[in-house]
Every structure is written in structure tokens, then in C-alpha cells.
Protein backbone atom coordinates (compact mmCIF):
# COMPACT_ATOMS: atom_id res chain seq x y z
CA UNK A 1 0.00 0.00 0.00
CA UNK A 2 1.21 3.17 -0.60
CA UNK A 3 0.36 6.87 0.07
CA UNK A 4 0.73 10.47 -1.29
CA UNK A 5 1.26 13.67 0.46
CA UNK A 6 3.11 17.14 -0.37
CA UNK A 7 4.94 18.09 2.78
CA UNK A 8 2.73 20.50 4.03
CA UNK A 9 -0.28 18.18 4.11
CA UNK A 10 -1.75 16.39 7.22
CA UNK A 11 -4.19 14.19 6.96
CA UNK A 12 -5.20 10.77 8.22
CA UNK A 13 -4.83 6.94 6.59
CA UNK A 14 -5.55 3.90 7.33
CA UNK A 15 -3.94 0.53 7.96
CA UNK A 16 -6.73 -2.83 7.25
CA UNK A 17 -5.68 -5.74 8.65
CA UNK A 18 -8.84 -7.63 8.10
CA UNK A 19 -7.54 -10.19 5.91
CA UNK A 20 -5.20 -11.43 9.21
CA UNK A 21 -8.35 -11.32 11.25
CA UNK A 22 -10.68 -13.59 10.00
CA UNK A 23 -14.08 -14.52 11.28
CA UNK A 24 -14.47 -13.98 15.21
CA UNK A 25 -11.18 -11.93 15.83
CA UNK A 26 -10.62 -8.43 16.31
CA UNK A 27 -7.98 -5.61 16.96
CA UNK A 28 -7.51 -5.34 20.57
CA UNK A 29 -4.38 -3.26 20.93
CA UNK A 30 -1.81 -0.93 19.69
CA UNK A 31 1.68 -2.40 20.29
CA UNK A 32 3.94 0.13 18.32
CA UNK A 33 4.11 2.16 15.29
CA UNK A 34 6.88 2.81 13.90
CA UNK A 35 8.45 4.78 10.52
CA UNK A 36 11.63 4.32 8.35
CA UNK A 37 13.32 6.76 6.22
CA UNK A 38 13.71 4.28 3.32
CA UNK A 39 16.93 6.23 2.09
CA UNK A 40 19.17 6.92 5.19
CA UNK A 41 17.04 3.99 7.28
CA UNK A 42 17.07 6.27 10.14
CA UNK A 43 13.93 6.47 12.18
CA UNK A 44 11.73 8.90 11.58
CA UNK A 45 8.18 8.53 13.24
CA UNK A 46 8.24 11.73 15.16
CA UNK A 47 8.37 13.65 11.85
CA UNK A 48 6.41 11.41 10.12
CA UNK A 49 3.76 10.17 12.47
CA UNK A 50 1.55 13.19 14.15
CA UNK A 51 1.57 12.34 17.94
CA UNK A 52 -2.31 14.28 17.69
CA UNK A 53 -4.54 13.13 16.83
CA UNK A 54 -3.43 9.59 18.43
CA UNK A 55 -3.39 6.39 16.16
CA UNK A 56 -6.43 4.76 17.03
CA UNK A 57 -8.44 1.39 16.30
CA UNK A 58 -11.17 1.63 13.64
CA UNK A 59 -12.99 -1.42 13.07
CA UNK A 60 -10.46 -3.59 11.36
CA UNK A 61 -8.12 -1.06 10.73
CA UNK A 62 -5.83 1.74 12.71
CA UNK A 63 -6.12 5.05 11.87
CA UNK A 64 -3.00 7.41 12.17
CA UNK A 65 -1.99 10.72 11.29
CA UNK A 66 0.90 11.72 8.72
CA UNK A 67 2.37 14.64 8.67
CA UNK A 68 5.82 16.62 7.29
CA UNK A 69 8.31 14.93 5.23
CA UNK A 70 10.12 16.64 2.51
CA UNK A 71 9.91 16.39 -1.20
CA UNK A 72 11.65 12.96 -2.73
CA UNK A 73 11.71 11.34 0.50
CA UNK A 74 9.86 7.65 1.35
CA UNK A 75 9.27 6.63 4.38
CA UNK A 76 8.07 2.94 5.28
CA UNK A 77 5.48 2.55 8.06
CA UNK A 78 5.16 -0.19 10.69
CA UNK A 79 1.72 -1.03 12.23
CA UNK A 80 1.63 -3.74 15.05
CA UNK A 81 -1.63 -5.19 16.58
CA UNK A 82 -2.51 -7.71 18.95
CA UNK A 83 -5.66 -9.46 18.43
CA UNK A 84 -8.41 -10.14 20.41
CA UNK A 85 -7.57 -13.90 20.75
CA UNK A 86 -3.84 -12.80 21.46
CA UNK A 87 -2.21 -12.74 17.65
CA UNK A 88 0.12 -9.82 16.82
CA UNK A 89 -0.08 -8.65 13.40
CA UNK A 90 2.22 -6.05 11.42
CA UNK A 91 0.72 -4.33 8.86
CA UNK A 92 3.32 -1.91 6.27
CA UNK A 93 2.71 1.03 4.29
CA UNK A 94 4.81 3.01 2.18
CA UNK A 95 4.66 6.85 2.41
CA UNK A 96 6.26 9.03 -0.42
CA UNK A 97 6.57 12.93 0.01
CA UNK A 98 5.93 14.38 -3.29
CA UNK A 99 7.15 17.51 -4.88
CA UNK A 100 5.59 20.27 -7.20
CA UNK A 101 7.90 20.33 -10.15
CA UNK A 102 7.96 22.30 -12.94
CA UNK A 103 4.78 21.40 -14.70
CA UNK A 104 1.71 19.67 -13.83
CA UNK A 105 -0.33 16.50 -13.75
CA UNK A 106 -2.72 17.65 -16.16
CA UNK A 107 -0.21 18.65 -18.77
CA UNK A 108 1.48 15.46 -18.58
CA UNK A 109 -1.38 13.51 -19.23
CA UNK A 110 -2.68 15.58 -21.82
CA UNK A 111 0.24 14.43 -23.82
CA UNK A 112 -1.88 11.32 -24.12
CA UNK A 113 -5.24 11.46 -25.59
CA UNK A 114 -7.02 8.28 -24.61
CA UNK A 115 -5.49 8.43 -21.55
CA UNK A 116 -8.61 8.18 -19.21
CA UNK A 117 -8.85 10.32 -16.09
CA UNK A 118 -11.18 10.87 -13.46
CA UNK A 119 -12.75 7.24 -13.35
CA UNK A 120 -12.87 5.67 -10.24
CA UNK A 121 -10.31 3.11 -11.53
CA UNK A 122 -8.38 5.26 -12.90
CA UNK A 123 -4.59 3.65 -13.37
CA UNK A 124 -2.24 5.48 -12.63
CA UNK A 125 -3.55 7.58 -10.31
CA UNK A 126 -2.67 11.23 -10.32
CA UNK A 127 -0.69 10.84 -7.17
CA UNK A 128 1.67 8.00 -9.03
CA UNK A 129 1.98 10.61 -12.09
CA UNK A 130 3.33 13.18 -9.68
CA UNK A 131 5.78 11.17 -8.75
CA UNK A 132 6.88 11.09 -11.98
CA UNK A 133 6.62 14.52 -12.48
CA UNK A 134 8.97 15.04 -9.26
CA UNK A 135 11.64 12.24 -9.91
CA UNK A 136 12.31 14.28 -13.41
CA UNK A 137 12.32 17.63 -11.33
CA UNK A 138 15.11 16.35 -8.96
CA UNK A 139 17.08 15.62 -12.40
CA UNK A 140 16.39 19.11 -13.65
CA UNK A 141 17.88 20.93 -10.43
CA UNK A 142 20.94 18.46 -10.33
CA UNK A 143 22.03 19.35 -13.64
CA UNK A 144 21.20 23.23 -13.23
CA UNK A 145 23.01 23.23 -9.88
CA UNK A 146 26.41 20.94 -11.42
CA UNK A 147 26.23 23.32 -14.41
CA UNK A 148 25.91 26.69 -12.94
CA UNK A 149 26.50 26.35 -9.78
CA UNK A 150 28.92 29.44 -9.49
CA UNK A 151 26.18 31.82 -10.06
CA UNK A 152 23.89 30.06 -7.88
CA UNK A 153 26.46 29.49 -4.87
CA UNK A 154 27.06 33.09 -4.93
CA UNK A 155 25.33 36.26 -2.89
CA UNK A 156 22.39 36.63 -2.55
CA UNK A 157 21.17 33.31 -3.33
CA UNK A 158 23.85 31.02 -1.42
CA UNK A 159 23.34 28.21 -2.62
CA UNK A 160 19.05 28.45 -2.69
CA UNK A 161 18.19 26.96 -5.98
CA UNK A 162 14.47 28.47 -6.09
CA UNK A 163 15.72 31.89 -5.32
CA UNK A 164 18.11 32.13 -8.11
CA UNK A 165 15.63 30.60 -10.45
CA UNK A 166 13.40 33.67 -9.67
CA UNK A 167 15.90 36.12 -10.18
CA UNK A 168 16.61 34.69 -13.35
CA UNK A 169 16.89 37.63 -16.67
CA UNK A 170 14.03 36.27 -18.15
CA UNK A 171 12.56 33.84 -15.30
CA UNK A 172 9.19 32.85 -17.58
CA UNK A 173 11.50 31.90 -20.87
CA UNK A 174 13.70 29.97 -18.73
CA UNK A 175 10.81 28.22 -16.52
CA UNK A 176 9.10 27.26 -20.14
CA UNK A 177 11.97 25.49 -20.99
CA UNK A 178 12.29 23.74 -17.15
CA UNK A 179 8.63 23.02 -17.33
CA UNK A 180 8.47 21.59 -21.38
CA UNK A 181 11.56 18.97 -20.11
CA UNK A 182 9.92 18.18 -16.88
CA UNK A 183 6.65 17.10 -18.79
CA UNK A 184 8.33 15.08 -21.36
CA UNK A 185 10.56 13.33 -19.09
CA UNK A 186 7.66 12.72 -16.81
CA UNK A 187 5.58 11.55 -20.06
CA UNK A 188 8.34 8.76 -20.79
CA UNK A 189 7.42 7.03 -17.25
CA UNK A 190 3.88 7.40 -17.50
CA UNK A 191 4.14 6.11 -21.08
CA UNK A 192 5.57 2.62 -19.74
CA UNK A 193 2.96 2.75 -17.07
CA UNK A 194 -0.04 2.83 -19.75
CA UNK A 195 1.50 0.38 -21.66
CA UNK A 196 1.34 -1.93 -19.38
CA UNK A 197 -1.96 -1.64 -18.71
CA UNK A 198 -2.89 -1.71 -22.45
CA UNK A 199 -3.81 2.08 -23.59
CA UNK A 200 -4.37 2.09 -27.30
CA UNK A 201 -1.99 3.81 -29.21
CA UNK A 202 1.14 4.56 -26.33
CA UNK A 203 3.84 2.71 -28.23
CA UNK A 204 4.30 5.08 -31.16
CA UNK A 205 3.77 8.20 -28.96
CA UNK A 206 6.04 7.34 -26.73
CA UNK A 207 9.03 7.02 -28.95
CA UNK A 208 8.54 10.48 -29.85
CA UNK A 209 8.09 11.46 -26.52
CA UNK A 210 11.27 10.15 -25.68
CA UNK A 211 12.96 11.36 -28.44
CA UNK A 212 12.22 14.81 -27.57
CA UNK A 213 12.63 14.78 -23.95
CA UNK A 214 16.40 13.53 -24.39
CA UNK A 215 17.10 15.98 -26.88
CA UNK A 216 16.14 18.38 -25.01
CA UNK A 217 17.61 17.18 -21.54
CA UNK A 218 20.48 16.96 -23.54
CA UNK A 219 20.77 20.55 -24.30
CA UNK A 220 20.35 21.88 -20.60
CA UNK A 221 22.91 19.13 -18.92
CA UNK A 222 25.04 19.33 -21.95
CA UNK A 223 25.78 15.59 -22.60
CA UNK A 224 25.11 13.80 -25.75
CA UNK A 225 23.46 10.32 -25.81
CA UNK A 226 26.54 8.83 -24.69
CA UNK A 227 26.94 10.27 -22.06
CA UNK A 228 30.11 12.57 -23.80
CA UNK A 229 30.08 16.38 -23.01
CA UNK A 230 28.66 18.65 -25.47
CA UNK A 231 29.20 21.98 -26.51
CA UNK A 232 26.81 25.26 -24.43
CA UNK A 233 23.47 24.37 -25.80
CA UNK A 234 20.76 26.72 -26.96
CA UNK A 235 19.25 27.58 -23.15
CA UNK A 236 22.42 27.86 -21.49
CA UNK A 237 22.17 32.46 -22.00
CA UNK A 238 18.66 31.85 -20.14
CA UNK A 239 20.35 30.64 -16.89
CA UNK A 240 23.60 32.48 -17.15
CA UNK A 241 24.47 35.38 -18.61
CA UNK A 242 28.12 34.84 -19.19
CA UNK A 243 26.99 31.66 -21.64
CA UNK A 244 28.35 32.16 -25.10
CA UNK A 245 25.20 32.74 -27.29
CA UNK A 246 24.83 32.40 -30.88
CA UNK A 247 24.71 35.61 -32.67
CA UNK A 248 23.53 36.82 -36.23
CA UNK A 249 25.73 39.60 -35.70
CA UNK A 250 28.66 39.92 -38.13
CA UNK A 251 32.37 39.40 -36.68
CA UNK A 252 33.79 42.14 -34.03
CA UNK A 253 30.33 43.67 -34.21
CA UNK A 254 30.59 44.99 -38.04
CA UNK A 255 30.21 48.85 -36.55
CA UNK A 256 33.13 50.36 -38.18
CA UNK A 257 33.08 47.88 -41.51
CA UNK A 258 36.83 47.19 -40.49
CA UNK A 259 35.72 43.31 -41.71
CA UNK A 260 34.84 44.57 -44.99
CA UNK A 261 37.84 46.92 -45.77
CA UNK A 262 39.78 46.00 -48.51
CA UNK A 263 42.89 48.80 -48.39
CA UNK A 264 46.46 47.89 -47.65
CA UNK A 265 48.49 48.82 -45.07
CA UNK A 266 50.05 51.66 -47.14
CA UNK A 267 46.96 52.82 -48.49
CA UNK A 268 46.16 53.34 -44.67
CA UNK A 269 49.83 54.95 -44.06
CA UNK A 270 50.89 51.91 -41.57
CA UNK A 271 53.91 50.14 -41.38
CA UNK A 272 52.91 46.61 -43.22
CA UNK A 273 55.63 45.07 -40.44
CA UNK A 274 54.65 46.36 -37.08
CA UNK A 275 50.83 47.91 -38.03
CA UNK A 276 52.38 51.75 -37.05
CA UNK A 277 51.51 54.74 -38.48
CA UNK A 278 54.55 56.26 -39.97
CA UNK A 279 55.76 59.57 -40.32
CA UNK A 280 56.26 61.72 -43.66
């Protein structure tokens, strides 16, 4: 079982451990709960697990509180019972703190047009797209913060990703761009997803799909298909200003038409040897 939550959320779940029970038997007791940060397998139920309200026994279930977290994290949740006719039980959830991203569930879904939402068995559910959308985010930010992480280390943003991102030249162009690779590369999971479960039509789109979100992806972390460093790509003068940028202008600017003069040296009265004006 698993469940959903942005870190600010609070709400309660629910833990059913009717198919242990059986016929005639019961929850009786609470002997622990417990949670596990599934990454650094530290213990976390204190941030995890709201102390109130109190876990408490609901028919054939327990009902606790999450709460906190922060985005990426999972966190694996222990449930013990003893029964009324003295069996202990342990029932396990998983519990995976979403984040935002740069785009949104409905965009990545619209990418697929007989991709049914909103049914009551829907599959996947929105919750398992966001996921998506967030495991593509965290790629996004490591490659902005390994490729220009001197301007983001530096005063006033110290190191704070989302406040450099704001102060960005031309914050909307460059979010567009954050936001179009976020949804593709969140598209190429959900495409597998539907696949499996037999939408009409995925196969095709999702080649293109893919195609364009790592051609794209390529361009911001600068790495070719191989993995082989590539030259600044086309957004790099959105998130840094110092990035060489293609220009249409003409060589050393074109202002005084030096590129197009055809005179000598001595037409110009300058030594041909040392480019010095000479005296008469």
C-alpha cells in the first residue's frame, strides 16, 4: 500500500488488517508504530507520524496521522496489533513525500489522448503521475546546480536553488523550458505505465516522446546520448548570462566595416611590419 502527500499536508490513513483477522477476531491493541526513512534507514516517526490526533483502532483497521516529510523522500510505516484472541499482526505502508515540479499533472497527461482520467479506476492515479513529475524535477535541479553552480552558490542566493531561479533575466523563458523537459521526461514514465496496462496507441507516442525529452535534456545538462560532453546548448544564456550565445551579428560587431575593408596597409599609411603609423 502506498500513500501520497506534499509536505505541508496532514491528513489521516488507514492501515486494514482484516484479511489477518478472520471470522471472530478483532484488533484489541496498539503495540507500536513505527516509521523508516527508506533512504538513510534512520527512524523517523516523530516527523512522520503526528503524535495528535493519536493512532487509534477503527474497526479492522488503525487510523494514524501523517504529517511533514520533505519532497523525494519515502518513508516505510510499521503497524503492530494484537488481536483479540492474542495474535500480533504487522501491517506496512509506504509513504512518499511528493514535490511540485515544474509542470503539472494535467499537462502530462494531456500528452496522451485516450489516456482516461477521473474514473474511479483510474490507473495510474494522479498521485503516481506526480511522482513522476517530481523524480524528473530532482534531475532538472541536479544538472542546473552541477552546471551553474557558481552563479547560484554566490550572494544573494547562497546556494538556494528556487531563489536564483526567480531572479533569473528572463525567469518565464527559462521556466518554459524547465517546465516543457519536466513534462516530457515525466511523459516517458507514464508512457511505460499505460502500456502496461494496455492504452491504445502509447507505443508510437512514446518514442517520440522520448525522443524529444532527451534531446532536449540533452541541451540543458550538456551531454550527448553517450553520455560525452557537449558543446553550451541553446538555453544555457537563459540561466547564465556569461553563456556564449549564438549571434547573427557579423564578426567584431561589423560597426566600423573594419571586416569589410579592402585597403592595404600603405593605403592606410601603416607600417605593413609592425601595423604603425609612420611619419612623412
Amino acid at each position: 500500500m502506498i500513500f501520497y502527500k506534499y509536505p505541508f499536508e496532514q491528513y489521516a490513513i488507514s492501515l486494514d488488517f482484516s484479511a489477518d483477522l478472520g471470522a471472530g477476531n478483532s484488533i484489541a491493541g496498539i503495540s507500536s508504530i513505527a516509521a523508516v526513512n527508506d533512504i538513510t534507514r534512520l527512524d523517523s516517526t516523530s516527523q512522520i507520524v503526528a503524535a495528535s490526533p493519536a493512532p487509534a483502532i477503527s474497526g479492522t483497521g488503525v487510523t494514524l496521522t501523517v504529517m511533514g516529510g520533505q519532497p523525494g523522500e519515502r518513508h516505510t510505516l510499521s503497524v503492530r496489533v494484537v488481536s483479540s484472541i492474542g495474535e500480533d499482526y504487522e501491517g506496512k505502508a509506504t509513504l512518499r513525500i511528493l514535490r511540485r515540479g515544474y509542470t503539472t499533472v494535467d499537462d502530462v497527461a494531456g500528452l496522451f489522448p485516450t489516456f482516461k482520467r477521473g474514473t474511479p479506476q483510474q490507473n495510474p492515479p494522479d498521485e503516481l503521475i506526480q511522482t513522476f513529475i517530481g523524480d524528473c524535477a530532482s534531475e532538472i535541479d541536479s544538472v542546473l546546480l552541477r552546471r551553474f553552480n557558481e552563479s547560484i552558490s554566490q550572494p544573494p542566493y547562497s546556494g538556494n536553488l528556487v531563489a536564483w531561479l526567480a531572479a533569473l533575466p528572463l525567469p518565464i523563458e527559462a521556466a518554459n523550458i524547465l517546465e516543457k523537459i519536466n513534462r516530457f521526461g515525466a511523459a516517458v514514465q507514464l508512457a511505460g505505465v499505460l502500456a502496461s496496462y494496455g492504452v491504445s496507441g502509447v507505443a508510437k507516442l512514446a518514442t517520440q516522446i522520448e525522443a524529444t525529452y532527451v534531446e532536449h535534456f540533452g541541451y540543458l545538462n550538456a551531454r550527448g546520448k553517450d553520455g560525452k560532453p557537449m558543446p553550451a546548448g541553446p538555453y544555457d544564456h537563459l540561466f547564465d548570462s556569461q553563456a556564449r550565445t549564438e549571434s547573427p551579428r557579423p564578426l567584431f560587431g561589423g560597426i566600423g566595416g573594419a571586416e569589410t575593408d579592402h585597403s592595404t596597409p600603405e593605403d592606410r599609411g601603416e607600417d605593413r611590419a609592425f601595423g604603425r603609423n609612420q611619419e612623412f
